[in-house]
N, C-alpha and C. Protein backbone atom coordinates (compact mmCIF):
# COMPACT_ATOMS: atom_id res chain seq x y z
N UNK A 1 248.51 -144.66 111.60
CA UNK A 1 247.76 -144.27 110.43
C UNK A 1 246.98 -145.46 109.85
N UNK A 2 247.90 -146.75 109.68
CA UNK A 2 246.87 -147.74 108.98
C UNK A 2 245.34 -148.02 110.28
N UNK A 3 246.04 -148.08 111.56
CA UNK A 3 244.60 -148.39 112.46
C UNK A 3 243.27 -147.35 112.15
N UNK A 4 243.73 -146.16 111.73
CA UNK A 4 242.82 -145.34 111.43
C UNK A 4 242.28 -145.15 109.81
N UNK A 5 242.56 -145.79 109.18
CA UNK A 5 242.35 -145.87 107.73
C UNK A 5 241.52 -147.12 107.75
N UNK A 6 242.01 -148.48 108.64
CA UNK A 6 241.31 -149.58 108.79
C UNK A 6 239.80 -149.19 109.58
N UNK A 7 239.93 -148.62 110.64
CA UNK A 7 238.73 -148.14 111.60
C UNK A 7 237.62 -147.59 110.49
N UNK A 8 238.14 -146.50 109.83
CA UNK A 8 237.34 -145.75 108.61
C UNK A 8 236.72 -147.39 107.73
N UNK A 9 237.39 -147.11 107.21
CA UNK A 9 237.09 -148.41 106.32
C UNK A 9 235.87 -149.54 106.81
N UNK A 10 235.99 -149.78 107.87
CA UNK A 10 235.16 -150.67 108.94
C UNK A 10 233.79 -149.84 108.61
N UNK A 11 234.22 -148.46 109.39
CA UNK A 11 233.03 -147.93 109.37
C UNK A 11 232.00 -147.55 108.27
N UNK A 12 232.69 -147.27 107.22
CA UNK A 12 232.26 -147.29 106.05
C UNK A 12 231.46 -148.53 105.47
N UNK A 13 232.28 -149.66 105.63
CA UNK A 13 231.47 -150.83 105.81
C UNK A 13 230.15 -151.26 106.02
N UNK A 14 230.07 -150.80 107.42
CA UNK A 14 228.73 -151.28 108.26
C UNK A 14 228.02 -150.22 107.79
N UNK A 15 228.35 -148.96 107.43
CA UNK A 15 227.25 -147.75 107.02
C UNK A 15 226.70 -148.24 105.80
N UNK A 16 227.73 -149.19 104.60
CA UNK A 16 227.09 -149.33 103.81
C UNK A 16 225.69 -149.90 103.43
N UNK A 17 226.08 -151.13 104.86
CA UNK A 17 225.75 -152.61 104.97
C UNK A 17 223.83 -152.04 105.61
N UNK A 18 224.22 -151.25 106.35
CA UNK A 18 222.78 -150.94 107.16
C UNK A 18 222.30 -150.02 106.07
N UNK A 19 222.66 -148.87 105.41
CA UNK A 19 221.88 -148.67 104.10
C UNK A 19 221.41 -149.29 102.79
N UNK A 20 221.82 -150.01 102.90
CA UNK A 20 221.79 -151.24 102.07
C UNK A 20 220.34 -151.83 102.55
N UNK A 21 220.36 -152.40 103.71
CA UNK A 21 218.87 -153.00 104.36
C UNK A 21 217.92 -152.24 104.32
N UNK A 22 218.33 -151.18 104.33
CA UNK A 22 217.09 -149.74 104.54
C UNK A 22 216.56 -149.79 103.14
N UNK A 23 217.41 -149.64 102.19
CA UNK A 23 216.72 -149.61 101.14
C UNK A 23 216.32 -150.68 100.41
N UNK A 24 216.53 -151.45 100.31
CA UNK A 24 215.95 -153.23 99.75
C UNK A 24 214.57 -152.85 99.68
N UNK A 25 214.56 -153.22 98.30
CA UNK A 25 212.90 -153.05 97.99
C UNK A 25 212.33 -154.35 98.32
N UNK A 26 210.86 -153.88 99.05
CA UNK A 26 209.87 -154.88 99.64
C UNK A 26 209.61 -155.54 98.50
N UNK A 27 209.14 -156.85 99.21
CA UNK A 27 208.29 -157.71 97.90
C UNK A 27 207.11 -157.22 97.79
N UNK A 28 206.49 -157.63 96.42
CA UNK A 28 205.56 -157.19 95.47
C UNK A 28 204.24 -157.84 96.07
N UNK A 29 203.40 -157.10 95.73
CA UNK A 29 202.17 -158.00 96.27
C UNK A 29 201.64 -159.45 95.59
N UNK A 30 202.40 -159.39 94.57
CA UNK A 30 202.34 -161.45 94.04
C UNK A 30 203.14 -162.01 94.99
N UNK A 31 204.22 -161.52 95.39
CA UNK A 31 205.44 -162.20 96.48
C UNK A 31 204.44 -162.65 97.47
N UNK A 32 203.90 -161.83 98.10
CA UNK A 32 203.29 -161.57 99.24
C UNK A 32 201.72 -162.87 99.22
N UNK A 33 201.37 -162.36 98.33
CA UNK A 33 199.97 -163.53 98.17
C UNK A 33 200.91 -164.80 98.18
N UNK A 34 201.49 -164.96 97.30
CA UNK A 34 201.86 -166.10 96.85
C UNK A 34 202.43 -167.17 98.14
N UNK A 35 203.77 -166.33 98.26
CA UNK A 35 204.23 -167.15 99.69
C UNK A 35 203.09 -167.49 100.91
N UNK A 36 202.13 -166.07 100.95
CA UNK A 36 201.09 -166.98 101.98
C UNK A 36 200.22 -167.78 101.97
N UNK A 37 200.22 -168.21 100.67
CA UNK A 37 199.62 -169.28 100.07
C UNK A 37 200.40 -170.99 100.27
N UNK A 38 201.32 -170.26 100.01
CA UNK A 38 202.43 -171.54 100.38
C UNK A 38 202.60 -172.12 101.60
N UNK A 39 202.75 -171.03 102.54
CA UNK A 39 202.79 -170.81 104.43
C UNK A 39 201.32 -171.36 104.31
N UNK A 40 200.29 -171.38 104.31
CA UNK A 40 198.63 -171.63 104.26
C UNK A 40 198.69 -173.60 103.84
N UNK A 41 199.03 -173.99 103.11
CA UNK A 41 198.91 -175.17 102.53
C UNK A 41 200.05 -176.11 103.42
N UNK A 42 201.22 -175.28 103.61
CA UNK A 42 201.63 -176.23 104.58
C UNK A 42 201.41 -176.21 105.61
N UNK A 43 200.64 -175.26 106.66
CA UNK A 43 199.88 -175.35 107.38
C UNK A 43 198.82 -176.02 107.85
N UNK A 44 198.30 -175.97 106.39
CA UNK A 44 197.24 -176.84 106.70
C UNK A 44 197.40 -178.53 106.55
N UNK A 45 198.41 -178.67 105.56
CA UNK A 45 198.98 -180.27 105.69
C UNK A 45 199.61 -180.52 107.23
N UNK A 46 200.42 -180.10 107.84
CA UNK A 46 200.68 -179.96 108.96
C UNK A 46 199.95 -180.46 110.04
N UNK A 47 199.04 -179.37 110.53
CA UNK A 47 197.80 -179.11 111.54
C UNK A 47 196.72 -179.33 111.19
N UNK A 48 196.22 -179.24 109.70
CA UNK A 48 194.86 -180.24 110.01
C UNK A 48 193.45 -178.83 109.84
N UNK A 49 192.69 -179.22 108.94
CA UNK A 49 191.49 -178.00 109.11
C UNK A 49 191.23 -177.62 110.11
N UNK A 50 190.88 -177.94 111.48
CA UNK A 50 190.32 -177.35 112.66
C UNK A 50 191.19 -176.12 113.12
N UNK A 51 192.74 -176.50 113.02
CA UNK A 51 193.20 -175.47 113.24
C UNK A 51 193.76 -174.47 112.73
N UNK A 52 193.84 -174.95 111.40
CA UNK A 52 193.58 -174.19 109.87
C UNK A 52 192.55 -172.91 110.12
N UNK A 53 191.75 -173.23 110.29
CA UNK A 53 190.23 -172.61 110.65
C UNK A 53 190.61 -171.47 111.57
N UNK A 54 191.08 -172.12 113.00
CA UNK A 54 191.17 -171.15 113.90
C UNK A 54 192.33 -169.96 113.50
N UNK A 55 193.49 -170.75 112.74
CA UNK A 55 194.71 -169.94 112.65
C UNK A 55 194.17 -168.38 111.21
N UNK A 56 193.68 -169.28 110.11
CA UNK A 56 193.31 -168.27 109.43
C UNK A 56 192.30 -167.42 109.03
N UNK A 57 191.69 -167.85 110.36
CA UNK A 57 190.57 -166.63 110.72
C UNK A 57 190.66 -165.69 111.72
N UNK A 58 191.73 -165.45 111.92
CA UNK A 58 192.25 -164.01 112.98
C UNK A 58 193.16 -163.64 112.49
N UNK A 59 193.52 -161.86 112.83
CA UNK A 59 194.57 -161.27 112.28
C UNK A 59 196.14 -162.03 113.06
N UNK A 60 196.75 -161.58 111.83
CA UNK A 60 197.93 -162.80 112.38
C UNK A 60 198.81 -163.32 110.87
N UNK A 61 199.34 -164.04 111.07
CA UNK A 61 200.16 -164.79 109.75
C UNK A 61 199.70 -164.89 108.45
N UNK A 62 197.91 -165.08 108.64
CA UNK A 62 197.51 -165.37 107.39
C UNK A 62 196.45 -164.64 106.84
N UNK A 63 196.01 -163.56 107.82
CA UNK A 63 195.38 -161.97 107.75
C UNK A 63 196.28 -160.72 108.32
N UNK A 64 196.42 -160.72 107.26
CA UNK A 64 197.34 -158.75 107.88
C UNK A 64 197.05 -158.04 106.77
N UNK A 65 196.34 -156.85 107.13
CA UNK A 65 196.14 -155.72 106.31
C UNK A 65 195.00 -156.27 105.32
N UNK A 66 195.85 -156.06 103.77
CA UNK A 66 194.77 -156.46 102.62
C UNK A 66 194.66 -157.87 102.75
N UNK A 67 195.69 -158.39 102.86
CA UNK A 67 196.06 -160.08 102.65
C UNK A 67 195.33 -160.99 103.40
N UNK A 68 194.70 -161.91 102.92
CA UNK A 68 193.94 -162.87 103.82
C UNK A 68 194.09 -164.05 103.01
N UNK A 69 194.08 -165.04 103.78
CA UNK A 69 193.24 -166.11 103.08
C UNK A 69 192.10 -166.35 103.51
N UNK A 70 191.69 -167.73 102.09
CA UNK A 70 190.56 -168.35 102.22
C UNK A 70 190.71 -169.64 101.56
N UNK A 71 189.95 -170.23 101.59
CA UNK A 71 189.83 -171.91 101.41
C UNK A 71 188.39 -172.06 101.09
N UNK A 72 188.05 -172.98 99.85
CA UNK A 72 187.38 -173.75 99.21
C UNK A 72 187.54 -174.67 99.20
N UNK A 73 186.44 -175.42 99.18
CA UNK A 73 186.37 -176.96 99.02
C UNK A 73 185.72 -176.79 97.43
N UNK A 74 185.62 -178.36 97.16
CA UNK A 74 185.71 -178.70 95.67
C UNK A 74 184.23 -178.47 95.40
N UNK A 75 183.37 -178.44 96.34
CA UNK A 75 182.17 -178.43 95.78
C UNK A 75 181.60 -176.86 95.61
N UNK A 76 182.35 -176.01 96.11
CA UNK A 76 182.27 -174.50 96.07
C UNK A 76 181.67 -173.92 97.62
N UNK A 77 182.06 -174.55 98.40
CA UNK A 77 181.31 -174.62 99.99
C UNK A 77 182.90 -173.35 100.57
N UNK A 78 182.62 -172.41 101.06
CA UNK A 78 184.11 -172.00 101.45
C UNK A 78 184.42 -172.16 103.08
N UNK A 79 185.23 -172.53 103.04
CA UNK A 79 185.31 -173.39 104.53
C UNK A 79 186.20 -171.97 105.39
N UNK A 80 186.86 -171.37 104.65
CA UNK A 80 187.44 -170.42 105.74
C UNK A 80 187.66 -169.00 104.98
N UNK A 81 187.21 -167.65 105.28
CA UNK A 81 187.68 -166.52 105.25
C UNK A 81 187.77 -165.67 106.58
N UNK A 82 188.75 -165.40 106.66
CA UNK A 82 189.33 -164.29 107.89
C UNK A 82 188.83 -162.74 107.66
N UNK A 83 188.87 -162.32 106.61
CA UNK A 83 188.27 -161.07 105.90
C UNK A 83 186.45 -160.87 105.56
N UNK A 84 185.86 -162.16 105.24
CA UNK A 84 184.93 -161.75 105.28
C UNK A 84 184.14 -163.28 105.80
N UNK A 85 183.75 -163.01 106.91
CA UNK A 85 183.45 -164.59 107.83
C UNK A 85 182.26 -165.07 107.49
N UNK A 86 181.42 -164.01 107.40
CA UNK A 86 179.83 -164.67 106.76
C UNK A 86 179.58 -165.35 105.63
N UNK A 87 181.21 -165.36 104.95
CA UNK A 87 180.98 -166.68 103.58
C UNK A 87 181.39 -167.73 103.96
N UNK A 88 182.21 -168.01 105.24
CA UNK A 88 182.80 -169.54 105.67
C UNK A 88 181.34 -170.04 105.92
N UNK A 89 181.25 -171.78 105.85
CA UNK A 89 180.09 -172.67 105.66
C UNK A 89 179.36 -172.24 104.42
N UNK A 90 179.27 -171.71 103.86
CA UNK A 90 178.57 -171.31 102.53
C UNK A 90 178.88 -171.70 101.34
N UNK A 91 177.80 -172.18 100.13
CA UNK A 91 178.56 -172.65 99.02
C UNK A 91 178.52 -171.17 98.00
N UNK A 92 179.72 -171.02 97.54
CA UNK A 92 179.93 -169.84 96.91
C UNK A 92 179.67 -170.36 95.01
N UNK A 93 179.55 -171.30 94.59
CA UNK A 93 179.91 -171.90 93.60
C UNK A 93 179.05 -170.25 92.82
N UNK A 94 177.76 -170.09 93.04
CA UNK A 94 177.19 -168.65 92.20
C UNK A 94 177.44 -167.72 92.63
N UNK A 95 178.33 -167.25 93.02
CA UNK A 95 179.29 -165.77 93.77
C UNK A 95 179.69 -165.40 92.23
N UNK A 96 179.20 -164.31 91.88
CA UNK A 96 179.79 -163.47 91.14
C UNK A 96 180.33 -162.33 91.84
N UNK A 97 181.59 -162.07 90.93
CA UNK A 97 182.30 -160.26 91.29
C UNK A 97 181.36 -159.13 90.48
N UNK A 98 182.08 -158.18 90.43
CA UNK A 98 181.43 -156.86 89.82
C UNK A 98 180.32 -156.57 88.93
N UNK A 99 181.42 -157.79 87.93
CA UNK A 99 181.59 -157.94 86.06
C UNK A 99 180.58 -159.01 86.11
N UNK A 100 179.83 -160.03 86.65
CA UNK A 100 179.23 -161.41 86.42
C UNK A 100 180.59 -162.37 86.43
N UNK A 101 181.39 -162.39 86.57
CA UNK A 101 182.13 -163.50 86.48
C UNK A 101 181.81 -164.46 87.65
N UNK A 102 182.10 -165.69 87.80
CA UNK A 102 181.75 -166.88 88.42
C UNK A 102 182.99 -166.84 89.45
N UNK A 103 183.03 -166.18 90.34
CA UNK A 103 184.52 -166.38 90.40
C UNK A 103 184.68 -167.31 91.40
N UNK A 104 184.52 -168.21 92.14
CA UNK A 104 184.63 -169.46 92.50
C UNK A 104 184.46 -170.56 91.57
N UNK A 105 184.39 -170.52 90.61
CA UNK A 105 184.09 -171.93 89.59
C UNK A 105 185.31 -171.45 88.95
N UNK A 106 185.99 -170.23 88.69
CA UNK A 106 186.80 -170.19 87.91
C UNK A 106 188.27 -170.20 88.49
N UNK A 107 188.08 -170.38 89.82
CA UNK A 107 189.24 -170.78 90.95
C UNK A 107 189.46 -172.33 91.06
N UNK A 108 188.21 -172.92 90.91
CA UNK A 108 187.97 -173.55 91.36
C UNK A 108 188.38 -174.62 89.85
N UNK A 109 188.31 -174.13 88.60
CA UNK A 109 188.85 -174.93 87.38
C UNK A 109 190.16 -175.02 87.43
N UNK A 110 190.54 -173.90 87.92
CA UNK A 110 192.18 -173.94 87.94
C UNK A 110 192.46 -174.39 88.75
N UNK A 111 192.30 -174.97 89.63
CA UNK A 111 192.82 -175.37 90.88
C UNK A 111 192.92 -177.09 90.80
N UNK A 112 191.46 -177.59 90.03
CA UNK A 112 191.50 -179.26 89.45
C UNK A 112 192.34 -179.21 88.24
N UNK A 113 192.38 -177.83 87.29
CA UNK A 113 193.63 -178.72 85.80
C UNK A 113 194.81 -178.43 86.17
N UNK A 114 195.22 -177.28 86.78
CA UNK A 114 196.73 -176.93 86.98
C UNK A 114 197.26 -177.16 88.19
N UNK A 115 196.24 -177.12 89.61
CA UNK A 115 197.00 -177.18 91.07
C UNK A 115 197.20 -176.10 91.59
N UNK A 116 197.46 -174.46 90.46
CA UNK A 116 197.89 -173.65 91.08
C UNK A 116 197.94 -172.75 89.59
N UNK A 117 198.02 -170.99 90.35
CA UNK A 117 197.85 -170.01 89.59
C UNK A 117 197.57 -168.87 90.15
N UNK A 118 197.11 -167.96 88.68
CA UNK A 118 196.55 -166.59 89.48
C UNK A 118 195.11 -166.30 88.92
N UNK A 119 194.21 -166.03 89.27
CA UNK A 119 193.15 -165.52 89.30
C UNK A 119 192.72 -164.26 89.32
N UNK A 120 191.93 -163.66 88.13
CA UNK A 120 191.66 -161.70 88.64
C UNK A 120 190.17 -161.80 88.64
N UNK A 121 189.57 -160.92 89.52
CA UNK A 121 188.44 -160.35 89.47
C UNK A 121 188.27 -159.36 90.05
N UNK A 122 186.61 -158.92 89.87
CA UNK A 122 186.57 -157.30 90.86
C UNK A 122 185.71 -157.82 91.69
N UNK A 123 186.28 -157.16 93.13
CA UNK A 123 185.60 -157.24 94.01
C UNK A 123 185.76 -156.39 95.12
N UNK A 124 185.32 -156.70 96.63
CA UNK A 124 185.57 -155.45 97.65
C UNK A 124 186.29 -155.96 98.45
N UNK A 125 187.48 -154.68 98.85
CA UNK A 125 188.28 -154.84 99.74
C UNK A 125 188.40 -154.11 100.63
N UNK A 126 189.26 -155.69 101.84
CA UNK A 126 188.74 -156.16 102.62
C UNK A 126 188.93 -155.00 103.97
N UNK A 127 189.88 -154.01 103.37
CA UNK A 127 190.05 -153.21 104.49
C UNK A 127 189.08 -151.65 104.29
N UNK A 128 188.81 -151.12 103.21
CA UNK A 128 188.30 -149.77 102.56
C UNK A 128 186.61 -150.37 102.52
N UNK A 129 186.66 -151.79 101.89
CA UNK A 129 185.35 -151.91 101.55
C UNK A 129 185.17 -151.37 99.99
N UNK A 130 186.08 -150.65 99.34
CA UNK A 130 185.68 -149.91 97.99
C UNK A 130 185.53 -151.00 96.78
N UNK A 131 185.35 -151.28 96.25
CA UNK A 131 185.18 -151.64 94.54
C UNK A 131 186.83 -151.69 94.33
N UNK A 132 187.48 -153.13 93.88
CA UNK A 132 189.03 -153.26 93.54
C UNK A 132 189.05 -154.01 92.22
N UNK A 133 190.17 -153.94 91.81
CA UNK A 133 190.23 -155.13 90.59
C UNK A 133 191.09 -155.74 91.85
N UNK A 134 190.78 -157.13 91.62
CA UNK A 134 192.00 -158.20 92.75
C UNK A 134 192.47 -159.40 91.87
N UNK A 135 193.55 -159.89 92.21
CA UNK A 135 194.35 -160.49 91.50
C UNK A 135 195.02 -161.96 92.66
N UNK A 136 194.13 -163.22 92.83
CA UNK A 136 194.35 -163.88 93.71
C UNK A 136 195.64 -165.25 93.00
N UNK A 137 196.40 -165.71 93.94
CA UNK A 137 197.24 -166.76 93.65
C UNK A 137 196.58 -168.37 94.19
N UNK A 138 195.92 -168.80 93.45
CA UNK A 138 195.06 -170.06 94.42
C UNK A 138 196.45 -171.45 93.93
N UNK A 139 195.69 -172.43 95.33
CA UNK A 139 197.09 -173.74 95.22
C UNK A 139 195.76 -174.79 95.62
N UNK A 140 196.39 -175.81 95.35
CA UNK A 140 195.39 -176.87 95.76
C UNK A 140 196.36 -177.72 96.38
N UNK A 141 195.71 -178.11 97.67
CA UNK A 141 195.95 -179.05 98.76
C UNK A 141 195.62 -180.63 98.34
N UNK A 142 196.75 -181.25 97.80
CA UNK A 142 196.59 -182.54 97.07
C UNK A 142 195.29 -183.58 98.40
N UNK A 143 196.09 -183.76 99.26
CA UNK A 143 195.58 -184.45 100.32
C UNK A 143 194.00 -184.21 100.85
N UNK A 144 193.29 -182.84 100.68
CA UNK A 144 192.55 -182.56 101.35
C UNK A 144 191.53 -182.09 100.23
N UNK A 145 192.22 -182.40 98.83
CA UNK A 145 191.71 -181.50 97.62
C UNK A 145 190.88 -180.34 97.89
N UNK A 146 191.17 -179.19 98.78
CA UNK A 146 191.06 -177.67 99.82
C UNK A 146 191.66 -176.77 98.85
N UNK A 147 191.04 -176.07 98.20
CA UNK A 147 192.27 -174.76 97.20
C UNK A 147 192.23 -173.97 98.34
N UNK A 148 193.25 -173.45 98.43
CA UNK A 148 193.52 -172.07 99.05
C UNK A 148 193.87 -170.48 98.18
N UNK A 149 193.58 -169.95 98.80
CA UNK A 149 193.75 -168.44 98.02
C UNK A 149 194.05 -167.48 98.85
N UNK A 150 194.72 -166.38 98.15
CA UNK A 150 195.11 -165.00 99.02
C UNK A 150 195.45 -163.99 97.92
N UNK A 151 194.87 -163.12 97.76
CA UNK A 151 194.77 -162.32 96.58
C UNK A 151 195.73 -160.94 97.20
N UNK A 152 195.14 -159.98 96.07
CA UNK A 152 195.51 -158.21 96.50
C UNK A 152 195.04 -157.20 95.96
N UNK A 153 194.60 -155.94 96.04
CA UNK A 153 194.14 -155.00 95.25
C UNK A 153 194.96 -154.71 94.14
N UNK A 154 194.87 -154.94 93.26
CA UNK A 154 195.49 -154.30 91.91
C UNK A 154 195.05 -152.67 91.72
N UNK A 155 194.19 -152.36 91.96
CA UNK A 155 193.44 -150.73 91.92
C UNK A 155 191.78 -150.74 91.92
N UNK A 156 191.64 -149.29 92.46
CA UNK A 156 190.39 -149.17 92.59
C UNK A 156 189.74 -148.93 91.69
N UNK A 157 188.85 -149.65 91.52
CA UNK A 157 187.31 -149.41 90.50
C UNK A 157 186.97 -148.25 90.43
């Protein structure tokens, strides 16, 4: 009787243990920007822009789905997007979103007073193409003074 009360018990266990994993709520889409922002910067301290470049401009670690990065330089030149490629080599510094906002100068303030943050604007995303409010987490790369960013749709316009 106890081997079979223990067996139960066991089993009960592991049923818990694997429903348990099933249900664990995913991280949030700040989780999600954020950490690949983090994964992105040490990457790029690591390996170096060239392959910075190659790594986060294909789907993969640092493009999946909505999530992408991108990288600015200090002068508003954007050195890498995976989502939308015809702005890498380009200076974005007069890129406005929807609304007129500046939104590279205003990444780009936060990124020289604080190092790091979040950023909102409207713009199009990258998978629908529709009109979004987006909500980006930018970091600045001490060494390379490179902000990086990786935002998310907050909702559609």
């Amino acid at each position: 009787m106890k081997k079979i009360l223990s067996a139960v018990v066991v089993c009960l266990f592991v049923a818990g243990a694997a429903f348990a994993q099933e249900t664990a709520t995913p991280p949030s889409k700040s989780t999600i920007s954020k950490d690949m922002v983090t994964k992105a910067v040490k990457y790029l301290k690591d390996n170096g822009l060239e392959k910075a470049k190659a790594a986060f401009s294909q789907k993969g670690d640092f493009f999946t789905g909505e999530y992408y990065v991108y990288v600015i330089q200090d002068d508003g030149t954007e050195v890498i997007n995976g989502a939308f490629p015809e702005l890498a080599g380009k200076n974005v510094l007069k890129l406005k979103d929807y609304e007129g906002k500046f939104i590279t100068r205003e990444i780009l303030h936060l990124s020289r007073s604080k190092g790091s943050g979040w950023v909102t604007y409207r713009w199009k995303d990258a998978v629908s193409k529709r009109k979004i409010n987006k909500k980006a987490y930018i970091e600045r790369e001490p060494a390379t003074g490179l902000t990086v960013c990786c935002g998310f749709a907050r909702k559609e316009i």
